[in-house]
PDB file of N, CA and C in Angstrom:
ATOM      1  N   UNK A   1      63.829  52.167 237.978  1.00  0.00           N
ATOM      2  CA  UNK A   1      64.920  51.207 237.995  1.00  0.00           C
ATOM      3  C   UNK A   1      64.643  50.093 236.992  1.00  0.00           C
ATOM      4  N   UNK A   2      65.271  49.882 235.988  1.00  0.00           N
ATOM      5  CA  UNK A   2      65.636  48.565 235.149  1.00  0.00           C
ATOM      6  C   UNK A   2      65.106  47.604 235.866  1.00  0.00           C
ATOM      7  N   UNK A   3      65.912  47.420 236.749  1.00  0.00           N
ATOM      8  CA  UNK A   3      65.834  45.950 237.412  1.00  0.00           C
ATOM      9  C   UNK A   3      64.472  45.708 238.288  1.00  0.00           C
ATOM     10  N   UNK A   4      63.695  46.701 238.599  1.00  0.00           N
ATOM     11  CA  UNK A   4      62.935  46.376 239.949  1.00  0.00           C
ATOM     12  C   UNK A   4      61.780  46.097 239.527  1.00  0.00           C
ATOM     13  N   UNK A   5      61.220  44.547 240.084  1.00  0.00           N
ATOM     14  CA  UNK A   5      60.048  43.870 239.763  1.00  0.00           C
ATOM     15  C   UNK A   5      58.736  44.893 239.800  1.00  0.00           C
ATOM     16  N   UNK A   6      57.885  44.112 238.684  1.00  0.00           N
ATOM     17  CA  UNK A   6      56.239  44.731 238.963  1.00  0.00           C
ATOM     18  C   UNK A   6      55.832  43.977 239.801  1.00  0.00           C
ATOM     19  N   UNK A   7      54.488  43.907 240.527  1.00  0.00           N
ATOM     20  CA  UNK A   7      54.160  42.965 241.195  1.00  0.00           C
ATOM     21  C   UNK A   7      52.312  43.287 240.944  1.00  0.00           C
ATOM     22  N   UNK A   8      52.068  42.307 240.566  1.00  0.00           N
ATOM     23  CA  UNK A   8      50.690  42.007 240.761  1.00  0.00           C
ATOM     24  C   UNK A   8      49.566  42.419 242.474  1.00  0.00           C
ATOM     25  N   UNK A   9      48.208  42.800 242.338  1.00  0.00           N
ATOM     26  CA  UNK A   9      47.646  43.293 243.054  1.00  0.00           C
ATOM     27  C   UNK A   9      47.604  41.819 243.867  1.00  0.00           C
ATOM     28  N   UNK A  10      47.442  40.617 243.233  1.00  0.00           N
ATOM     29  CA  UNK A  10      47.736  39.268 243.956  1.00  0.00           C
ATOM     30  C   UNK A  10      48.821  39.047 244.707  1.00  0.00           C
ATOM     31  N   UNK A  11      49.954  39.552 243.811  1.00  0.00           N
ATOM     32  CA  UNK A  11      50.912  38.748 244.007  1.00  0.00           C
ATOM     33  C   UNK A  11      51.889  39.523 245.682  1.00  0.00           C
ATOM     34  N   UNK A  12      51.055  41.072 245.628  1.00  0.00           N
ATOM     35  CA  UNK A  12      51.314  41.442 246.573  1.00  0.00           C
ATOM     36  C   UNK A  12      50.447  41.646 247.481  1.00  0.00           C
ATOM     37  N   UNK A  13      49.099  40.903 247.467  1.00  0.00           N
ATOM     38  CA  UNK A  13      48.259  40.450 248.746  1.00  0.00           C
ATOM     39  C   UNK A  13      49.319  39.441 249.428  1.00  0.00           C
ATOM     40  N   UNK A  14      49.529  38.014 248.385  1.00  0.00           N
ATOM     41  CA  UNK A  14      50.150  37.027 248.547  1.00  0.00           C
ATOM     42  C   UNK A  14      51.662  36.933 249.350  1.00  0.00           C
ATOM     43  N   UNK A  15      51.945  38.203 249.889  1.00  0.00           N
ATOM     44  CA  UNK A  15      52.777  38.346 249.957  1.00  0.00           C
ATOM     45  C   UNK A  15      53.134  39.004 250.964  1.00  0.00           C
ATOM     46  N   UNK A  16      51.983  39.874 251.178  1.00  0.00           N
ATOM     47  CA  UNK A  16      51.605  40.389 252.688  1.00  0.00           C
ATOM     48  C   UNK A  16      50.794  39.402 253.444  1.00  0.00           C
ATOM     49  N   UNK A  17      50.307  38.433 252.827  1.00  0.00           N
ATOM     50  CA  UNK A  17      49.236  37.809 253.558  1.00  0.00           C
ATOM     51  C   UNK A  17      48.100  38.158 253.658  1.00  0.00           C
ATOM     52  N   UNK A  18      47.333  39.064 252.985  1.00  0.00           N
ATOM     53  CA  UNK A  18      46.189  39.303 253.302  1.00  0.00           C
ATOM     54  C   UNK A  18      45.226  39.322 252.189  1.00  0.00           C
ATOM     55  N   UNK A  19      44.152  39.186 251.877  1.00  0.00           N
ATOM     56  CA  UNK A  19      43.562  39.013 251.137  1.00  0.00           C
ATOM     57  C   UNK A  19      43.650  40.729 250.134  1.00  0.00           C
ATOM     58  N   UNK A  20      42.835  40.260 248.595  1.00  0.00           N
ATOM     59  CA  UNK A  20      43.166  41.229 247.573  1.00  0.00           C
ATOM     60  C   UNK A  20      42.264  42.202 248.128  1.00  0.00           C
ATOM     61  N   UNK A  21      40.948  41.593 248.511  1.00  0.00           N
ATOM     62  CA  UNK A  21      39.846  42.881 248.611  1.00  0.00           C
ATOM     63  C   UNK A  21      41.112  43.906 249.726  1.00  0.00           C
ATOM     64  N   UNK A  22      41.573  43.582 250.508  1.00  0.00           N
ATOM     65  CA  UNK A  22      42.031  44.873 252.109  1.00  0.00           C
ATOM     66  C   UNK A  22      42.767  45.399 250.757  1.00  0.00           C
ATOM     67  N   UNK A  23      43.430  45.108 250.308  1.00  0.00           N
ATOM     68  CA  UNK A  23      45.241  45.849 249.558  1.00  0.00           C
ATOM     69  C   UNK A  23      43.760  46.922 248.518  1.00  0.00           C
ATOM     70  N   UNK A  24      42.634  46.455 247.901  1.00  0.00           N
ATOM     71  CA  UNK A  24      42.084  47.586 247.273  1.00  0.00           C
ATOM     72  C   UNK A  24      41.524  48.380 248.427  1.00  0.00           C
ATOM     73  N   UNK A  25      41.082  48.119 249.122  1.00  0.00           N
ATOM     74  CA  UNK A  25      40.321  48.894 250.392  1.00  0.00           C
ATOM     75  C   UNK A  25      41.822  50.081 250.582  1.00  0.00           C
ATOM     76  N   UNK A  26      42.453  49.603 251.202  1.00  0.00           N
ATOM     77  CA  UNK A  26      43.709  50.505 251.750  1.00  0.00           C
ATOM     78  C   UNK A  26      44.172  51.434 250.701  1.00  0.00           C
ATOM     79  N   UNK A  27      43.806  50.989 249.128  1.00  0.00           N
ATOM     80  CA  UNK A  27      44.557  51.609 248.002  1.00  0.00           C
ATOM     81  C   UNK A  27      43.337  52.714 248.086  1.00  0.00           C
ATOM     82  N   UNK A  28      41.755  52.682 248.166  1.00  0.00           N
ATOM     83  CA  UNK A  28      41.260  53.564 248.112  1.00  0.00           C
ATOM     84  C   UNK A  28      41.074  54.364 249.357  1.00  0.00           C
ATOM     85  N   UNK A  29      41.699  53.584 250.371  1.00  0.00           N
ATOM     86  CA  UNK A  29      42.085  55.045 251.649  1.00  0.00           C
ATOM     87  C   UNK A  29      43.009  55.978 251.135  1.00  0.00           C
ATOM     88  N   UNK A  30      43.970  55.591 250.532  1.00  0.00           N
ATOM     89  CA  UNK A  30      45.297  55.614 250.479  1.00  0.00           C
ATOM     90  C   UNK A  30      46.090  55.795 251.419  1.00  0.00           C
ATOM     91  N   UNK A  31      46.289  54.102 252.248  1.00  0.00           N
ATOM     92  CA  UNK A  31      47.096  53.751 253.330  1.00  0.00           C
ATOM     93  C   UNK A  31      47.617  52.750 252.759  1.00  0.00           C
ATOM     94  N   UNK A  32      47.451  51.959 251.644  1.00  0.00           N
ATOM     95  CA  UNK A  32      48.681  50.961 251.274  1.00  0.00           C
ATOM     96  C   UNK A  32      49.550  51.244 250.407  1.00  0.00           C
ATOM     97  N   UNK A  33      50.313  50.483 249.778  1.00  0.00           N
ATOM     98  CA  UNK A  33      51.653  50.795 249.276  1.00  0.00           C
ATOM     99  C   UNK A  33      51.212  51.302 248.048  1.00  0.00           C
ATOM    100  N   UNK A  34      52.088  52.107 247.433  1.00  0.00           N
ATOM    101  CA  UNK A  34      52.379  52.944 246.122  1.00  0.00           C
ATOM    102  C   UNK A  34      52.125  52.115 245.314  1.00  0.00           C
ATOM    103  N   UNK A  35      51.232  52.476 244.213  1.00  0.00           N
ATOM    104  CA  UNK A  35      50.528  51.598 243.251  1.00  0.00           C
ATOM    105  C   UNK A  35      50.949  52.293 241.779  1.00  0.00           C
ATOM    106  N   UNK A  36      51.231  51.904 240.372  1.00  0.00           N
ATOM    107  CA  UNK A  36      50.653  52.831 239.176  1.00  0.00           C
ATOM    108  C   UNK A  36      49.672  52.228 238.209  1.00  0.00           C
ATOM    109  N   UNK A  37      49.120  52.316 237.719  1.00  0.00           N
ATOM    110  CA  UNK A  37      48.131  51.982 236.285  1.00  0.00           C
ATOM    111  C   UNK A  37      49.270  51.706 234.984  1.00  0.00           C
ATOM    112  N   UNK A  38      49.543  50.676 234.654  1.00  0.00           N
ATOM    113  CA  UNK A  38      50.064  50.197 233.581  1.00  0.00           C
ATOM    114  C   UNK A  38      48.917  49.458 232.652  1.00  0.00           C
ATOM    115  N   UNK A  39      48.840  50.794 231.521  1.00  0.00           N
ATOM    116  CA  UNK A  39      47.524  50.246 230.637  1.00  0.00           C
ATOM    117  C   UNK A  39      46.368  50.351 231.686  1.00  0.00           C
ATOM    118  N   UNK A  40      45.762  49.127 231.831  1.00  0.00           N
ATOM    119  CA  UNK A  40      44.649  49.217 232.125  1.00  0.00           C
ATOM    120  C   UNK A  40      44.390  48.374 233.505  1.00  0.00           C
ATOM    121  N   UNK A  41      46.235  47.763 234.303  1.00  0.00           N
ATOM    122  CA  UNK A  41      46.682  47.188 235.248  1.00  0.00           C
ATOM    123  C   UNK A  41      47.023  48.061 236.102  1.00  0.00           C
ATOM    124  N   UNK A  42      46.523  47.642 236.924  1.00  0.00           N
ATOM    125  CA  UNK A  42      47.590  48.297 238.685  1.00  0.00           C
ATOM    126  C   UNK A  42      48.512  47.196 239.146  1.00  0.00           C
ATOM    127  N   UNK A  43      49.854  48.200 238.875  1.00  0.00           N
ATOM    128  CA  UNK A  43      51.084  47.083 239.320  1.00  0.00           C
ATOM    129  C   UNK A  43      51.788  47.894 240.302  1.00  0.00           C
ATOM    130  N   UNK A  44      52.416  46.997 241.597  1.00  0.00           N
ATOM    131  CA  UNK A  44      53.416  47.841 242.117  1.00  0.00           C
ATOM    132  C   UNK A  44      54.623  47.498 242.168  1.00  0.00           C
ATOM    133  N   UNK A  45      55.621  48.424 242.235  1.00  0.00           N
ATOM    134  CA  UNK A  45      56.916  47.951 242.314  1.00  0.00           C
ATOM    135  C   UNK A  45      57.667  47.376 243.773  1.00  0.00           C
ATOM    136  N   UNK A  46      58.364  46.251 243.883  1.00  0.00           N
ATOM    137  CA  UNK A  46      58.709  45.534 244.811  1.00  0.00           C
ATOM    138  C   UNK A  46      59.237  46.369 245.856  1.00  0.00           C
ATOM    139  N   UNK A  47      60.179  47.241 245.510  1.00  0.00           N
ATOM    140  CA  UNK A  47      60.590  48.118 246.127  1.00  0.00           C
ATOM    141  C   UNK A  47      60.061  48.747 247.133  1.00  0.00           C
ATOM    142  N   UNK A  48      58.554  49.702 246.140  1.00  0.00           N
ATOM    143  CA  UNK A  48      58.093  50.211 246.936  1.00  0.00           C
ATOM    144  C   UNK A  48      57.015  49.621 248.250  1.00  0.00           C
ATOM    145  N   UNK A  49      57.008  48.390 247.691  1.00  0.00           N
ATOM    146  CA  UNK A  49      55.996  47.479 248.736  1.00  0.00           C
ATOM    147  C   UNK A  49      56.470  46.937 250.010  1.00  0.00           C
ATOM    148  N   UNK A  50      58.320  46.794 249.818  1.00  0.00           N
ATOM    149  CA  UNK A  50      59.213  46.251 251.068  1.00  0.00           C
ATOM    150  C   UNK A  50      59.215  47.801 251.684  1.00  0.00           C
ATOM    151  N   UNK A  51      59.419  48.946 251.026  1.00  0.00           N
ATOM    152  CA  UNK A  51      59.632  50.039 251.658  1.00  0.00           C
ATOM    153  C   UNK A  51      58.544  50.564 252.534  1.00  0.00           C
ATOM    154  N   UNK A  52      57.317  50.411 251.994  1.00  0.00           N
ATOM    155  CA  UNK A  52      56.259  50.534 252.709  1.00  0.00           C
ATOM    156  C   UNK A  52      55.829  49.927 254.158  1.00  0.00           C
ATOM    157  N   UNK A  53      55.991  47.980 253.785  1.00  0.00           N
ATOM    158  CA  UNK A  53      56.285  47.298 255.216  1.00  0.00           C
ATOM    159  C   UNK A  53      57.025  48.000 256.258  1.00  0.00           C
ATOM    160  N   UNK A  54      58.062  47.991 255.686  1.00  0.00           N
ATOM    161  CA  UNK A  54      59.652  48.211 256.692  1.00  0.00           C
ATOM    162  C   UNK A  54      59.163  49.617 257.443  1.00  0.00           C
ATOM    163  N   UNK A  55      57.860  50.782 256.876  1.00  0.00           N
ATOM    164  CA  UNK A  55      57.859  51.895 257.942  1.00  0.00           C
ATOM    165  C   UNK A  55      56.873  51.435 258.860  1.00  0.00           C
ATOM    166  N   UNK A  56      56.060  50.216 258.275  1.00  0.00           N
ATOM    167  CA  UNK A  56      54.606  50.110 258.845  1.00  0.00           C
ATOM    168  C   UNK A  56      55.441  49.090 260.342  1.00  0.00           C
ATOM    169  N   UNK A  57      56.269  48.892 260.455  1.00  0.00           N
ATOM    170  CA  UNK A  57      57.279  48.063 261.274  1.00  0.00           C
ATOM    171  C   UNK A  57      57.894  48.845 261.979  1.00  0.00           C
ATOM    172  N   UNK A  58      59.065  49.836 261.563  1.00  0.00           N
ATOM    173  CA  UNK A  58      59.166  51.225 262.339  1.00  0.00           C
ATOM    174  C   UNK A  58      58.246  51.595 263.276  1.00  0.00           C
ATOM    175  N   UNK A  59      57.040  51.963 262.659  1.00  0.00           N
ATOM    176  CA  UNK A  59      56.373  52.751 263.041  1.00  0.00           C
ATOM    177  C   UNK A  59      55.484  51.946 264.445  1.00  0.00           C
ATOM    178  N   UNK A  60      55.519  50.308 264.205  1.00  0.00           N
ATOM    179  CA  UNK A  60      54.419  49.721 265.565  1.00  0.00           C
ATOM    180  C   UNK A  60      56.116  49.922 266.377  1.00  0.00           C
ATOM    181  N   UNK A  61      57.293  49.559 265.978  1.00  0.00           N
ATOM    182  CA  UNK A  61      58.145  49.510 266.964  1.00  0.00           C
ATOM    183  C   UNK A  61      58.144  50.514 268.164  1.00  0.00           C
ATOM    184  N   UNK A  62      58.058  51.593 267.378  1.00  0.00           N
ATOM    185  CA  UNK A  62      58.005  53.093 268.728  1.00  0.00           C
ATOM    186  C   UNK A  62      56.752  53.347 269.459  1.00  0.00           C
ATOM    187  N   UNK A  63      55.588  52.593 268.931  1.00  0.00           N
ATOM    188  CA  UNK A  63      54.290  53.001 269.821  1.00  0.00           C
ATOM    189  C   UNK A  63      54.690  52.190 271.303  1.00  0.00           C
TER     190      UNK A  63
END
């Protein structure tokens, strides 16, 4: 998508609230949100980071 923000490995700790080290921890489980390598950056797209929340929310709702 044209329009849909990158977001920094900060900017989407900052954003979940949690510190950068968990968001790499989870990236090398691979339990956090969809990441790509731009150059020699890991950026993610906004999209996929609200989309990610919104199941991790789903998903405590039904336990």
């Amino acid at each position: 998508m044209a329009d849909d923000v990158l977001m920094s490995p900060q900017q989407v700790a900052s954003y979940l609230q949690i510190p950068v080290t968990t968001l790499y921890q989870w990236r090398h489980r691979g339990d956090g949100p969809p990441a790509a390598r731009v150059g020699r950056y890991l950026r993610y797209r906004e999209t996929d980071v609200r989309r990610w929340l919104e199941q991790r929310v789903q998903a405590s709702n039904t336990r």
